[in-house]
Protein backbone atom coordinates (compact mmCIF):
# COMPACT_ATOMS: atom_id res chain seq x y z
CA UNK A 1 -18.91 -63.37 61.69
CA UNK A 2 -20.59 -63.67 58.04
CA UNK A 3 -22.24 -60.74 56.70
CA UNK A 4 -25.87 -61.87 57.44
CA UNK A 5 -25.40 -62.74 60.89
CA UNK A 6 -23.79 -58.91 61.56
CA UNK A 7 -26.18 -57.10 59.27
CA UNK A 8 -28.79 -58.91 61.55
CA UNK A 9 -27.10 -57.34 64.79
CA UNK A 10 -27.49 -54.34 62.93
CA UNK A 11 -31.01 -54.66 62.51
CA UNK A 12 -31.72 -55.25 65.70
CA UNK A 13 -29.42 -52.58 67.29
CA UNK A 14 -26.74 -50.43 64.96
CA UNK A 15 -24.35 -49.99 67.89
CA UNK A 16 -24.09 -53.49 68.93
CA UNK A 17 -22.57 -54.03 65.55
CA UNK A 18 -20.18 -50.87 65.75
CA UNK A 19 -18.54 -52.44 69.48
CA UNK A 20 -17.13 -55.49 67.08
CA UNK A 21 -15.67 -52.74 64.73
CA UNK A 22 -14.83 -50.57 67.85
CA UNK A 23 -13.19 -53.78 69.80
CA UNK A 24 -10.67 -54.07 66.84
CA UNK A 25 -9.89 -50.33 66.59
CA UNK A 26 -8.99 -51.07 70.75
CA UNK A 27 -6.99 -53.95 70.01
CA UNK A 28 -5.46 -51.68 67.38
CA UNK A 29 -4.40 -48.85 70.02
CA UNK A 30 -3.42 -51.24 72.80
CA UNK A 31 -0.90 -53.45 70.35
CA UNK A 32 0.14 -49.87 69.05
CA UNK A 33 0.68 -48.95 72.69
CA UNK A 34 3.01 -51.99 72.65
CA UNK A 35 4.80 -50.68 69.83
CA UNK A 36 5.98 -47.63 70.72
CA UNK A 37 7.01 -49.22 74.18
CA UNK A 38 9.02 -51.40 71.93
CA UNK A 39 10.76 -48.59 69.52
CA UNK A 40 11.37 -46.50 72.77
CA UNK A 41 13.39 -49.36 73.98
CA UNK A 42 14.64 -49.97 70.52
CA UNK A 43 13.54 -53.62 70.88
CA UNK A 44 12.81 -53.69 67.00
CA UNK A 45 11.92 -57.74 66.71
CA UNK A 46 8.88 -57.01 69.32
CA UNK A 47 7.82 -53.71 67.23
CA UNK A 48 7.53 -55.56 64.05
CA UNK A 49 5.60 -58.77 65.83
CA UNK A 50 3.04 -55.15 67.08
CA UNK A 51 3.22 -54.00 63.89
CA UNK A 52 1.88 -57.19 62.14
CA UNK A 53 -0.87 -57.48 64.77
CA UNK A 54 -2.12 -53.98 63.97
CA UNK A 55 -2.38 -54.44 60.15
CA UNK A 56 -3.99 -57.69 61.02
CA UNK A 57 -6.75 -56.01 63.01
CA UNK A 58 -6.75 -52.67 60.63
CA UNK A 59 -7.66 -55.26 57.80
CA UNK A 60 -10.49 -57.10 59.89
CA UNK A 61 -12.11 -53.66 60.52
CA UNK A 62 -11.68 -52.75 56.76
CA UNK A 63 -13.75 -56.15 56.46
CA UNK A 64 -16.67 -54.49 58.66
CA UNK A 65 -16.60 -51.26 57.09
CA UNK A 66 -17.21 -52.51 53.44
CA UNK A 67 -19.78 -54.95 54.91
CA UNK A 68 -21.93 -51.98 56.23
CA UNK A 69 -21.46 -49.94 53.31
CA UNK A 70 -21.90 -52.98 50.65
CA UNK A 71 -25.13 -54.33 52.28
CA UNK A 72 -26.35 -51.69 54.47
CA UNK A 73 -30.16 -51.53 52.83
CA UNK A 74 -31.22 -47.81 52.12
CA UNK A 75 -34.15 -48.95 53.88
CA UNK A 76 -33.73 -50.34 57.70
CA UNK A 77 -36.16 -50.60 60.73
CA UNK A 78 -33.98 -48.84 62.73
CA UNK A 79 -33.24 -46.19 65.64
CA UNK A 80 -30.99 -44.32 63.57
CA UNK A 81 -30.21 -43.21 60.13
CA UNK A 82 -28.53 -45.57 57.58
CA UNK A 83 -26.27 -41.93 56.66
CA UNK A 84 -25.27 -41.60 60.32
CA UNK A 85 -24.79 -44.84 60.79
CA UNK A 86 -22.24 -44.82 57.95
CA UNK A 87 -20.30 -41.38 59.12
CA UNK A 88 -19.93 -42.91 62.22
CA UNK A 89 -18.45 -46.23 61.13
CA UNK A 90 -15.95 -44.67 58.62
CA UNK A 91 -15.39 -42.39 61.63
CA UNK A 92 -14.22 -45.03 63.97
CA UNK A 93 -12.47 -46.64 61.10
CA UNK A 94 -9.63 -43.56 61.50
CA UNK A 95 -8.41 -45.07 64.73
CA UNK A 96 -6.99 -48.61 63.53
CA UNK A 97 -6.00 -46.82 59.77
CA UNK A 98 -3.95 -44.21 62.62
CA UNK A 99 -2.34 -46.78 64.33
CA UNK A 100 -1.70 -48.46 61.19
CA UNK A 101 0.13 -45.54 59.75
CA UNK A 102 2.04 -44.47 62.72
CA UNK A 103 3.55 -47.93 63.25
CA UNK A 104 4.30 -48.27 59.91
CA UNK A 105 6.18 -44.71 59.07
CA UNK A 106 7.99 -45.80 62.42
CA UNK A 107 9.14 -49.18 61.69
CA UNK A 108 9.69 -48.60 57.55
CA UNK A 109 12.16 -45.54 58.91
CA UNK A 110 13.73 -47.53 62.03
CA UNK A 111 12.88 -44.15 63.53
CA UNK A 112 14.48 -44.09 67.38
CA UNK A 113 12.93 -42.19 69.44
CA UNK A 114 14.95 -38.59 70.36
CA UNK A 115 15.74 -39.27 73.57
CA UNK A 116 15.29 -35.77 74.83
CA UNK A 117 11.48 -36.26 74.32
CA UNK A 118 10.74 -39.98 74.56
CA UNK A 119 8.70 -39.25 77.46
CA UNK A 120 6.75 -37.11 76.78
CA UNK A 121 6.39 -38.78 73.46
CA UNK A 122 4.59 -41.60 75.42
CA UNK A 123 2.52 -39.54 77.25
CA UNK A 124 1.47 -37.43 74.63
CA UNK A 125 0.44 -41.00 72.79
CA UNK A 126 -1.51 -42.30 76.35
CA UNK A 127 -3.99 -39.65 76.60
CA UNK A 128 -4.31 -40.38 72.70
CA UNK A 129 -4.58 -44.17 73.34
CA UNK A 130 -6.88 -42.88 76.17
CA UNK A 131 -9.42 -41.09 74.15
CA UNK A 132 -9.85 -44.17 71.72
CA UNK A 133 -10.58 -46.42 74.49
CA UNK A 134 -13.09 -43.56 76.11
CA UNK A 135 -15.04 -43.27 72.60
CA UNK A 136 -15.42 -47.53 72.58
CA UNK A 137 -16.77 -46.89 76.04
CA UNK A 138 -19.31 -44.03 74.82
CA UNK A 139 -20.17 -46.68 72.22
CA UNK A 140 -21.05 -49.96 74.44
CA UNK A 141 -22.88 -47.64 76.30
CA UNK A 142 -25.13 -46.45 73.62
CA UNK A 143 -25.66 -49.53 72.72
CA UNK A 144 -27.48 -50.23 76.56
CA UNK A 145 -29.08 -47.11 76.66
CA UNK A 146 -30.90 -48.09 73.09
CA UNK A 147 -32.33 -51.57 73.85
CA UNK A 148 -33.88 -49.98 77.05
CA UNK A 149 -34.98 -47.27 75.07
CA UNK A 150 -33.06 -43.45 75.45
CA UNK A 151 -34.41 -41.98 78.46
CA UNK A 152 -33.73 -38.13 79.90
CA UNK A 153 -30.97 -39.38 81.95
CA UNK A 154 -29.42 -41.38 78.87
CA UNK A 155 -28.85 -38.18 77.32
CA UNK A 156 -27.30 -36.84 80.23
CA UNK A 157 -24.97 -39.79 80.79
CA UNK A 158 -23.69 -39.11 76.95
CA UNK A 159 -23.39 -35.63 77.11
CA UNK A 160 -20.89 -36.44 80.20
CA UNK A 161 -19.14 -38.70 78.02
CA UNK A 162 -18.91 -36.61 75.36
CA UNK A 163 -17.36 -33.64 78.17
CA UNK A 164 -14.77 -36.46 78.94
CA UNK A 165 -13.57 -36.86 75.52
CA UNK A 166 -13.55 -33.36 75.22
CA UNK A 167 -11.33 -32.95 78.17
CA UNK A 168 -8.66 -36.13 77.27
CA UNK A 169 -8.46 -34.57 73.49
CA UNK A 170 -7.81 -30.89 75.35
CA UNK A 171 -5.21 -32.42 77.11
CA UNK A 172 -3.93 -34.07 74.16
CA UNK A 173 -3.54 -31.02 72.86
CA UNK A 174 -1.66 -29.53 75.77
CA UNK A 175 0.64 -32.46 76.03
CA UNK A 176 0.90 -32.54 72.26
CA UNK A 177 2.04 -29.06 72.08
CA UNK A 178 4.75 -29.37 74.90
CA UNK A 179 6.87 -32.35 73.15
CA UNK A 180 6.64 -29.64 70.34
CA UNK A 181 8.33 -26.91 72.19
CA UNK A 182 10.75 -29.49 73.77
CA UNK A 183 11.63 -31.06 70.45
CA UNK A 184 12.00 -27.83 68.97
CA UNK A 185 15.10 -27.19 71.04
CA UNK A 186 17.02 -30.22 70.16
CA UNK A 187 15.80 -30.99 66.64
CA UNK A 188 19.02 -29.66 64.83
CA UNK A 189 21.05 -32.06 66.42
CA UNK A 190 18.73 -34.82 63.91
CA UNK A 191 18.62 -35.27 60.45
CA UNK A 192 16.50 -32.64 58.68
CA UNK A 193 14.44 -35.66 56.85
CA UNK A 194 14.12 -37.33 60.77
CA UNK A 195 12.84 -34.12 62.14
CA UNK A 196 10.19 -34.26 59.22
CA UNK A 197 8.94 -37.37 59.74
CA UNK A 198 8.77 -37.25 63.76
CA UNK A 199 6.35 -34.14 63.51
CA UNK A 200 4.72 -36.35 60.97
CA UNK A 201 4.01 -38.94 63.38
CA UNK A 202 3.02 -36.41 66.33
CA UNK A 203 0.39 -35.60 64.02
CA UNK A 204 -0.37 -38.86 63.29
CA UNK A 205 -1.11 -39.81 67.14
CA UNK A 206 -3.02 -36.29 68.16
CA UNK A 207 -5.81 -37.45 65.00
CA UNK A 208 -6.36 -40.13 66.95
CA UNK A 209 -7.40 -37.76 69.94
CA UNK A 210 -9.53 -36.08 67.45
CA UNK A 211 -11.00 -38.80 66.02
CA UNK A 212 -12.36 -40.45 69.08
CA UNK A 213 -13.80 -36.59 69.73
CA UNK A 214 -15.83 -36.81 66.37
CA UNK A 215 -16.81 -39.99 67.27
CA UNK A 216 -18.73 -38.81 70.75
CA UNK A 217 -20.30 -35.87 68.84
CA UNK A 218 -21.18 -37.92 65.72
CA UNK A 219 -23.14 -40.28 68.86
CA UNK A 220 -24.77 -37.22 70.11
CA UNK A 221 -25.70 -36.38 66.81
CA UNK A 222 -27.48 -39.53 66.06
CA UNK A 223 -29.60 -40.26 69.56
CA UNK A 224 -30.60 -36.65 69.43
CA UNK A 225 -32.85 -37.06 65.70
């Protein structure tokens, strides 16, 4: 899409134009999804075919991110604030730049999984996964509620959303926490520099939890003014 056809969508409704940048942070989590299938079955020819998809789609949502901040007039006919529309785009943008980071510390280290805590590694990265894909939904369903025009039971339906992403980033946290406690027990038996980098990438996948939070109150935020 050139830039005057999507600053157009903009024009005409600002979250229209965030579900294309939204779709590619999806694609982003679902091929990183893929990926840690992959490393978990140390199938390392698959990972790296992931891995290229993601930077692919990290770069194409780079693309829409400087278009909005390039060309974004200061002055725009629209339901929202140019400032909010911005926070929320560079926002979103965390979730492919996350997956792009975690695959690539993986893959760069050949880092196997420890099998004491592979799954509940991949659970702990689901309800991550699971809280992107929740904040694209809160998005494509702004974007209804605004070309009918917000309504009292609009702002209901969001808040609701909002509670859901609450309650998948809560149980992020739980989940997130546990593979701490059972890693903890086992991590001397791995290099000291392995150790480091694992925790790194737990971190890595609960900001995407987080992220997708920020996202549903940074929506809140903007159909509320």
């Amino acid at each position: 899409m050139n830039s005057d056809t999507f600053l157009g969508m903009l024009a005409d409704s600002p979250f229209s134009g965030l579900q294309e940048h939204m779709s590619l942070g999806n694609q982003a989590t679902a091929e990183l999804e893929n990926f840690l299938k992959a490393i978990s079955q140390s199938d390392w020819n698959t990972a790296a075919e992931c891995r290229e998809k993601i930077v692919k789609l990290e770069n194409q949502a780079d693309d829409i991110k400087n278009t909005i901040r390039n060309n974004l007039p200061k002055s725009l006919f629209m339901s929202v604030s140019r400032q909010d529309l911005l926070d929320l785009v560079f926002t979103m943008d965390g979730i492919p730049n996350a997956a792009k980071d975690i695959s690539g510390v993986m893959i760069g280290r050949k880092m196997e999984l420890p099998k004491e805590v592979t799954e509940d590694f991949m659970s702990c990265s689901k309800a991550a996964i699971k809280a992107a894909n929740q904040a694209s939904d809160a998005i494509r369903k702004v974007d209804e509620m605004q070309k009918r025009g917000f309504g009292s039971h609009d702002a209901s339906v969001l808040s609701e959303l909002v509670i859901e992403l609450e309650q998948i980033e809560k149980e992020n946290d739980e989940l997130e926490i546990a593979l701490r406690n059972k890693f903890f027990e086992h991590e001397k038996q791995y290099d000291p520099v392995e150790v480091m980098f694992f925790y790194d990438v737990i971190n890595k996948i609960g900001s995407l939890a987080d992220i997708s939070q920020t996202v549903g109150h940074l929506l809140v935020r903007l159909v509320s003014k």
